[in-house]
C-alpha atoms as a PDB file:
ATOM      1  CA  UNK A   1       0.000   0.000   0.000  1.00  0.00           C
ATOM      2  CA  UNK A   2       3.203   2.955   1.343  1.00  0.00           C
ATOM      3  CA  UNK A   3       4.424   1.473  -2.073  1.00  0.00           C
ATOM      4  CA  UNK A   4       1.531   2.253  -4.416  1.00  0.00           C
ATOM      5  CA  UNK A   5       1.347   5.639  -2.504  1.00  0.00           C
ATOM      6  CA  UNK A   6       4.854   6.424  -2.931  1.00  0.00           C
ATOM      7  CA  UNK A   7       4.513   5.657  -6.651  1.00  0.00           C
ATOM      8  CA  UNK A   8       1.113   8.054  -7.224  1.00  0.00           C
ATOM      9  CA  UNK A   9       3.433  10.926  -5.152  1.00  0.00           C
ATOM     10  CA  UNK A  10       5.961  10.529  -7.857  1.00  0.00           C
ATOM     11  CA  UNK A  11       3.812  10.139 -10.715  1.00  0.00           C
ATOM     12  CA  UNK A  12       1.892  13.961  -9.420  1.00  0.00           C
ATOM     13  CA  UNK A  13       5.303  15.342  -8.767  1.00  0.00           C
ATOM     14  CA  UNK A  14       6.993  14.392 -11.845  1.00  0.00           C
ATOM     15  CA  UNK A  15       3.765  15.708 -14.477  1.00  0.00           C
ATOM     16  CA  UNK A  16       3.188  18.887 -11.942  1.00  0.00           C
ATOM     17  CA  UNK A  17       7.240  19.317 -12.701  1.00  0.00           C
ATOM     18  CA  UNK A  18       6.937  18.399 -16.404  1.00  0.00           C
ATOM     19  CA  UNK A  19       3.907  20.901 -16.609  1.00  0.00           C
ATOM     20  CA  UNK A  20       5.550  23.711 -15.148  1.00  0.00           C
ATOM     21  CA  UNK A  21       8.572  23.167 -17.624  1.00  0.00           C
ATOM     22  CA  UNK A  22       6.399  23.285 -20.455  1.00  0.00           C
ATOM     23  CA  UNK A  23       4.404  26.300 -18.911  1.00  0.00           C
ATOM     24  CA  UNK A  24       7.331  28.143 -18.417  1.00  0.00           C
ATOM     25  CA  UNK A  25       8.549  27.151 -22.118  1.00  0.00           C
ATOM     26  CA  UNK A  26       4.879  28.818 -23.348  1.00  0.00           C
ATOM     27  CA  UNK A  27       5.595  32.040 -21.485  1.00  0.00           C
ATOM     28  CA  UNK A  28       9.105  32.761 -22.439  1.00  0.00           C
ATOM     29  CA  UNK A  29       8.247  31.405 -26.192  1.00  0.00           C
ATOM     30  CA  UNK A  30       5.506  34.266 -26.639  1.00  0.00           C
ATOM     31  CA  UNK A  31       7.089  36.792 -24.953  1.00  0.00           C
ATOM     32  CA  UNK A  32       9.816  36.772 -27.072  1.00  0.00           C
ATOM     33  CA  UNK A  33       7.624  37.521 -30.451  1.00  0.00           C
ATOM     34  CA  UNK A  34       8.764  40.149 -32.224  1.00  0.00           C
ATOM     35  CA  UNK A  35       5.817  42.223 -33.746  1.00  0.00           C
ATOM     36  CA  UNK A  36       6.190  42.524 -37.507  1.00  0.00           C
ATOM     37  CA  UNK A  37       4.079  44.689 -39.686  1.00  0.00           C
ATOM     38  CA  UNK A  38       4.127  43.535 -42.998  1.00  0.00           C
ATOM     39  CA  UNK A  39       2.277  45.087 -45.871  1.00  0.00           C
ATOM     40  CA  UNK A  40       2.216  44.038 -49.612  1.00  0.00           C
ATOM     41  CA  UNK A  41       0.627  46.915 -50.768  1.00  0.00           C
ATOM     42  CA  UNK A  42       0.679  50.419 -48.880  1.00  0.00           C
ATOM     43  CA  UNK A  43      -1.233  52.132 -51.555  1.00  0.00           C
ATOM     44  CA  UNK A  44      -4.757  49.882 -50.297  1.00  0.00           C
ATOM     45  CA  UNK A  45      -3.155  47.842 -47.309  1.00  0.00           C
ATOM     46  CA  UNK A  46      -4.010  44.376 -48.203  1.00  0.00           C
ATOM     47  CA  UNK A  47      -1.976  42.525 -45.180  1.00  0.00           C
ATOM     48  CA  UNK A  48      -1.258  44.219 -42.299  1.00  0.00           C
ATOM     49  CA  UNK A  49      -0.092  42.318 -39.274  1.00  0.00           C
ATOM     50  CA  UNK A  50       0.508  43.726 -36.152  1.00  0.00           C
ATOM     51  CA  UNK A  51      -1.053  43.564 -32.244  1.00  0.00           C
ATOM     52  CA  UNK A  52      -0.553  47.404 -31.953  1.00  0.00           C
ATOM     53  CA  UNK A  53       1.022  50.277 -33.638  1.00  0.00           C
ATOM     54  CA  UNK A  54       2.637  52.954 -31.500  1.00  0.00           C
ATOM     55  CA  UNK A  55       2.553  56.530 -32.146  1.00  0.00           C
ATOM     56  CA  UNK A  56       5.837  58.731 -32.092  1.00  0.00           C
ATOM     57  CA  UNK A  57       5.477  61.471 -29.987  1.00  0.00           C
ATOM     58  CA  UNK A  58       7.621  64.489 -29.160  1.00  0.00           C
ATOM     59  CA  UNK A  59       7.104  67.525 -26.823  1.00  0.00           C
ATOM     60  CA  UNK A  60      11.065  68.593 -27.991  1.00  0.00           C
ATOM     61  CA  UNK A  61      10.124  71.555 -30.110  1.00  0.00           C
ATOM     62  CA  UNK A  62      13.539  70.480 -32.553  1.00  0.00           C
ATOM     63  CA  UNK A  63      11.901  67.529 -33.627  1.00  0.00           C
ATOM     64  CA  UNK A  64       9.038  69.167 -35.191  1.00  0.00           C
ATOM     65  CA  UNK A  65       9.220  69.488 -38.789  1.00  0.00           C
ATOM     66  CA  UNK A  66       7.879  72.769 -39.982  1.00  0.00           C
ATOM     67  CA  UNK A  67       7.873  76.521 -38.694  1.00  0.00           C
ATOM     68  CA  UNK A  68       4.673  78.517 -38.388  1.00  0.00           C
ATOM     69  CA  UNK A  69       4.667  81.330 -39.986  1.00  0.00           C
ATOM     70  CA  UNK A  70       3.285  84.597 -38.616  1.00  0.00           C
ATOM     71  CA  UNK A  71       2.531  88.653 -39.448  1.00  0.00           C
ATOM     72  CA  UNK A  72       2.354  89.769 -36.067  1.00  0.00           C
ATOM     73  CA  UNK A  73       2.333  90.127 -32.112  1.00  0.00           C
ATOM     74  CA  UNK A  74      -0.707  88.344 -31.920  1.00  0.00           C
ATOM     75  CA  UNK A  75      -0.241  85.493 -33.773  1.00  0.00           C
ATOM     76  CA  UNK A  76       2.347  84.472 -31.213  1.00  0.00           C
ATOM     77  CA  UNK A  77       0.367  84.480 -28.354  1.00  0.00           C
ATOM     78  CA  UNK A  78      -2.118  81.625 -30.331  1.00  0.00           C
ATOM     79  CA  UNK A  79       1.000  79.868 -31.707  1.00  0.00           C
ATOM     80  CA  UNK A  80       3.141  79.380 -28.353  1.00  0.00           C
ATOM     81  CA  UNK A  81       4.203  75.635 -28.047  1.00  0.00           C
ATOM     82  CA  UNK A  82       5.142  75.278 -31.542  1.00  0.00           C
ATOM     83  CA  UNK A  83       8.128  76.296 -33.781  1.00  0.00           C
ATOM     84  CA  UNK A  84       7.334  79.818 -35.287  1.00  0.00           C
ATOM     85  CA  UNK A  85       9.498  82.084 -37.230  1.00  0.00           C
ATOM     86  CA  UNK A  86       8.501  85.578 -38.076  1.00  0.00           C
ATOM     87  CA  UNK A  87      10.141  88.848 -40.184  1.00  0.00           C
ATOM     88  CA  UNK A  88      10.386  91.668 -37.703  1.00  0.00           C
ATOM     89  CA  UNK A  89      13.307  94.543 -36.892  1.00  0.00           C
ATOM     90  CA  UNK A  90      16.235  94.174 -34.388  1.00  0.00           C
ATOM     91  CA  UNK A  91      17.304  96.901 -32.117  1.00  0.00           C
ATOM     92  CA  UNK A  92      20.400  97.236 -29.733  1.00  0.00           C
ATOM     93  CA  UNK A  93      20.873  98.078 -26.234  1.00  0.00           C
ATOM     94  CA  UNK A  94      23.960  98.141 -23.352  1.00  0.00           C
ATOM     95  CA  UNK A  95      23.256  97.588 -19.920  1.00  0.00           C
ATOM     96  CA  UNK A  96      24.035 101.478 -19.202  1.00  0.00           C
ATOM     97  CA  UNK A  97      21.010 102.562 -20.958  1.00  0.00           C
ATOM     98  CA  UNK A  98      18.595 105.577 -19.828  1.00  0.00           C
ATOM     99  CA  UNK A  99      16.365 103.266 -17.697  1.00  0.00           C
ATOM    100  CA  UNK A 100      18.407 100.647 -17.498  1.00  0.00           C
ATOM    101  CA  UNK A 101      19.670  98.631 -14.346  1.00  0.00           C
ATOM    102  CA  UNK A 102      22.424  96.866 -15.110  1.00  0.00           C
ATOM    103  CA  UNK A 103      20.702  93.608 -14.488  1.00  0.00           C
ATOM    104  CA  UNK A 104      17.980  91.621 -17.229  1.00  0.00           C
ATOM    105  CA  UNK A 105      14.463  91.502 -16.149  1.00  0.00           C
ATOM    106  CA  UNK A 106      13.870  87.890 -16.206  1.00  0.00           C
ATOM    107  CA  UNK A 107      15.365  85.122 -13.852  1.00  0.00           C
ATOM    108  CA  UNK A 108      18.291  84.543 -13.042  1.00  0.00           C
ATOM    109  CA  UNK A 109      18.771  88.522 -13.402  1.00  0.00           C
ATOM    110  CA  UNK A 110      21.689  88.443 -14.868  1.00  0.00           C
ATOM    111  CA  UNK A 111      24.473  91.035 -13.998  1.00  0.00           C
ATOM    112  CA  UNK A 112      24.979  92.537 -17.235  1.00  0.00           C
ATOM    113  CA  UNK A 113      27.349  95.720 -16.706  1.00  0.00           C
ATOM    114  CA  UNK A 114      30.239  94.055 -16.541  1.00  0.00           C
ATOM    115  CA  UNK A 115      29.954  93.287 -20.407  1.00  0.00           C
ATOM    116  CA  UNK A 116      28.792  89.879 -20.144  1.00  0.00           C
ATOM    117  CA  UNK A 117      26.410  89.871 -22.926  1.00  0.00           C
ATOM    118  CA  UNK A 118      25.998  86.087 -23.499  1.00  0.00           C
ATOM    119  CA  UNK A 119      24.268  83.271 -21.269  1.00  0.00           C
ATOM    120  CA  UNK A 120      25.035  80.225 -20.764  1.00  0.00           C
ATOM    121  CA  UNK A 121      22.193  77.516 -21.825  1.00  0.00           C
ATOM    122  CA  UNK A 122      22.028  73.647 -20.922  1.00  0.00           C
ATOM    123  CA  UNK A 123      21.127  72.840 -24.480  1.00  0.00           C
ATOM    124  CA  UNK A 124      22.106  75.631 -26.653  1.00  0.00           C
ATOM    125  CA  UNK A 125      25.820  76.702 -24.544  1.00  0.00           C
ATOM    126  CA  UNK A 126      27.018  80.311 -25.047  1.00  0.00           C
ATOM    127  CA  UNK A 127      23.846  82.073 -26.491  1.00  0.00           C
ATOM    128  CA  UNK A 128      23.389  85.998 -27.260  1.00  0.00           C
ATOM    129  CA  UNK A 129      21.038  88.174 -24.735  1.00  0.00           C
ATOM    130  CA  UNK A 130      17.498  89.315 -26.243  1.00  0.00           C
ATOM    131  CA  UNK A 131      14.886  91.681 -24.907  1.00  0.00           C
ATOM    132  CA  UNK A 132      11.863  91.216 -26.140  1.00  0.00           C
ATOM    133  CA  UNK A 133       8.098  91.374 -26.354  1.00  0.00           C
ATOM    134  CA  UNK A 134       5.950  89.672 -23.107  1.00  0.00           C
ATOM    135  CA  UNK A 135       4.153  87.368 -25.458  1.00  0.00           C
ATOM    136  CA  UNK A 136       7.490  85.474 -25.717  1.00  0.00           C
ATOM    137  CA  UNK A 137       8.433  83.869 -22.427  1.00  0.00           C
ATOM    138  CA  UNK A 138      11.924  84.219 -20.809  1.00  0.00           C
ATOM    139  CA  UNK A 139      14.303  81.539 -21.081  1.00  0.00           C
ATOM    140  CA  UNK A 140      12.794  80.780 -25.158  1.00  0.00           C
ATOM    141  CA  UNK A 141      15.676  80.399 -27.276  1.00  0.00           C
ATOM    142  CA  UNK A 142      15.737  82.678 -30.697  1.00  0.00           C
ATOM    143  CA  UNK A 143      17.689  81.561 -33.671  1.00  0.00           C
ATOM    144  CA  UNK A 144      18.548  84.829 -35.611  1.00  0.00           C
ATOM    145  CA  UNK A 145      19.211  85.234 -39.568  1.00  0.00           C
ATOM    146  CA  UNK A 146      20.002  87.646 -41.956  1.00  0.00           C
ATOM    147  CA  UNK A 147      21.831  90.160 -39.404  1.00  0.00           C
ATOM    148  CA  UNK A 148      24.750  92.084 -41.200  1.00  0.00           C
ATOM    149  CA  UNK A 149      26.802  92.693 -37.952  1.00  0.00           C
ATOM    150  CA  UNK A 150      27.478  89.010 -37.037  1.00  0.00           C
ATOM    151  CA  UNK A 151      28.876  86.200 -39.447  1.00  0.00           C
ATOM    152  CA  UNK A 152      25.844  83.862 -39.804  1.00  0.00           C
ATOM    153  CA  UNK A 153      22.928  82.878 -38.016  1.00  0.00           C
ATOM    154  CA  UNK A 154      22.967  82.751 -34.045  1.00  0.00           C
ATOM    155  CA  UNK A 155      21.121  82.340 -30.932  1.00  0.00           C
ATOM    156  CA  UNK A 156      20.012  84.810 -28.171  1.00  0.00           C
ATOM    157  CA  UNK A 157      17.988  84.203 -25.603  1.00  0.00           C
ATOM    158  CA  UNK A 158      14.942  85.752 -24.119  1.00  0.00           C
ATOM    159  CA  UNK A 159      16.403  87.358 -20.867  1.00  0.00           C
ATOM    160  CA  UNK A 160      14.880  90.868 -20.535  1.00  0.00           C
ATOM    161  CA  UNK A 161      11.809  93.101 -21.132  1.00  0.00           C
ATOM    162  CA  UNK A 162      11.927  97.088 -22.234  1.00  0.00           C
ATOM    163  CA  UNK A 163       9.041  99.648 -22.832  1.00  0.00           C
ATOM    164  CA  UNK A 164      10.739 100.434 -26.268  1.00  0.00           C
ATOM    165  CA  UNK A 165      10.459  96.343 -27.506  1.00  0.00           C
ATOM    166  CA  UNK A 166       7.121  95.220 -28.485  1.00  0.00           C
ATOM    167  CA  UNK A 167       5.580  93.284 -31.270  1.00  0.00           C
ATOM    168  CA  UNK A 168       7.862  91.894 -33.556  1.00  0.00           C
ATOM    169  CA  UNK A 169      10.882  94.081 -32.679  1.00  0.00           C
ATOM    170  CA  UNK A 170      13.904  92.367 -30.978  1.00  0.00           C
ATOM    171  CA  UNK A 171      16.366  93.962 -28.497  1.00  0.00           C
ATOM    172  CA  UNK A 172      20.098  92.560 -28.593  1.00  0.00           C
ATOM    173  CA  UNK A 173      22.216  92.666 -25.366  1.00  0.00           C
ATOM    174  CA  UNK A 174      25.495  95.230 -26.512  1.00  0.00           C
ATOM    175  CA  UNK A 175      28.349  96.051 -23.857  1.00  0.00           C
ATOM    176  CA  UNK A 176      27.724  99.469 -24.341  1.00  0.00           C
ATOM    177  CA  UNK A 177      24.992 101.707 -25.412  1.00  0.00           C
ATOM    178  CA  UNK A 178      27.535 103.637 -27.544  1.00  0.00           C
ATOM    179  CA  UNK A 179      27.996  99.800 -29.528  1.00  0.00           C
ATOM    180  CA  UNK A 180      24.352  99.128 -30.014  1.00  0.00           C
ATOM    181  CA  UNK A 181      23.497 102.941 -31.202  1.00  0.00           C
ATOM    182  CA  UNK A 182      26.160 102.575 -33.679  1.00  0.00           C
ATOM    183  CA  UNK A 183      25.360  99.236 -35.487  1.00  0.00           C
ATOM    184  CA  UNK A 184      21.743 101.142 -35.260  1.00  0.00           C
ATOM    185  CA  UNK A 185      18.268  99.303 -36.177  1.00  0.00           C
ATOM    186  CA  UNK A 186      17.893  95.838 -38.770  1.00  0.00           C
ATOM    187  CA  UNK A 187      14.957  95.432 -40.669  1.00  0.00           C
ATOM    188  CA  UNK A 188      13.570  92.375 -42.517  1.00  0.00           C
ATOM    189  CA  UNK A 189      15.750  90.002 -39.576  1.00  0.00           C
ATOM    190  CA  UNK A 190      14.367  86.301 -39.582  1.00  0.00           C
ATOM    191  CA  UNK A 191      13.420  85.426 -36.279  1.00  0.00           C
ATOM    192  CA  UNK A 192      12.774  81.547 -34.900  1.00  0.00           C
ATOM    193  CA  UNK A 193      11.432  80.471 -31.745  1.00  0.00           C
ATOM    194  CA  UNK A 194      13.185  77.162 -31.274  1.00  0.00           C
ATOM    195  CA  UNK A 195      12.267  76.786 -27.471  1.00  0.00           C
ATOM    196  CA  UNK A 196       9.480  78.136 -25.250  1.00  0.00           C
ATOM    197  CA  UNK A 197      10.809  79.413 -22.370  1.00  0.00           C
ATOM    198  CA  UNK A 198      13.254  77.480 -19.983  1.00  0.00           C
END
């Protein structure tokens, strides 16, 4: 009788182990699947196998494709979040302007009058100073074309405010006033928001 029960103890544990094996087989079999989409004809999508598609997504305004164009002020304040580039007229300014404190007017406040006129950015490195309009935010990064008193395009970055900048009229950061009265007032400068803020 111990016999015959010691035999029917052996024969459970040895299918329960052989079951488990081959369950654990299973699992490790599908999970390793690799989803394929195949299609034989994209124009009417004949075939198409696949569990699930997933959508690319990107909040990093560089990995957008296009710019938005705008015509004015207003236009930016319904197109903030996206890449938009505009035609407007750059000005100059030193930190030892009429009205001026020697420090920007957005965060970190920036000491500007000892003729540090760039900022350093995580992403972008050593970037220009810009005033400009409130409807663009502090911290967005600028990229700047088409201005005859540097070699190629550059960035500045949205570190101060001024009564005299508003609309599409940029304000860059000079050492002096003297500097930014001589090189005097751009027109038709190409202006893209790459970033939105910090």
């Amino acid at each position: 009788m111990r016999l015959k029960k010691r035999k029917q103890t052996g024969l459970i544990t040895y299918f329960f182990t052989l079951f488990f094996i081959i369950f654990l087989v299973f699992i490790v079999a599908t999970s390793n699947t690799e989803e394929t989409i195949n299609v034989n004809n994209i124009n009417t999508v004949k075939s198409l196998k696949s569990s699930r598609i997933v959508p690319i997504k990107s909040n990093n305004l560089i990995d957008e494709a296009e710019y938005v164009k705008i015509k004015s002020v207003e236009e930016i304040t319904t197109s903030k979040n996206k890449k938009i580039e505009f035609t407007g007229t750059l000005t100059g300014y030193g930190p030892d302007c009429k009205g001026c404190g020697g420090k920007t007017g957005c965060s970190p406040r920036q000491d500007v009058r000892n003729g540090n006129i760039y900022y350093t950015d995580t992403k972008y490195g050593k970037i220009r100073i810009l005033a400009a309009d409130k409807s663009i935010p502090c911290g967005s990064i600028i990229k700047i074309s088409n201005y005859k008193h540097e070699d190629g395009d550059f960035y500045g970055i949205v570190l101060d405010r001024g009564s005299a900048v508003n609309g599409l009229t940029m304000d860059l950061l000079y050492e002096t006033e003297k500097d930014a009265i001589h090189l005097g007032r751009e027109f038709n400068i190409n202006f893209k928001i790459e970033r939105w803020g910090y």
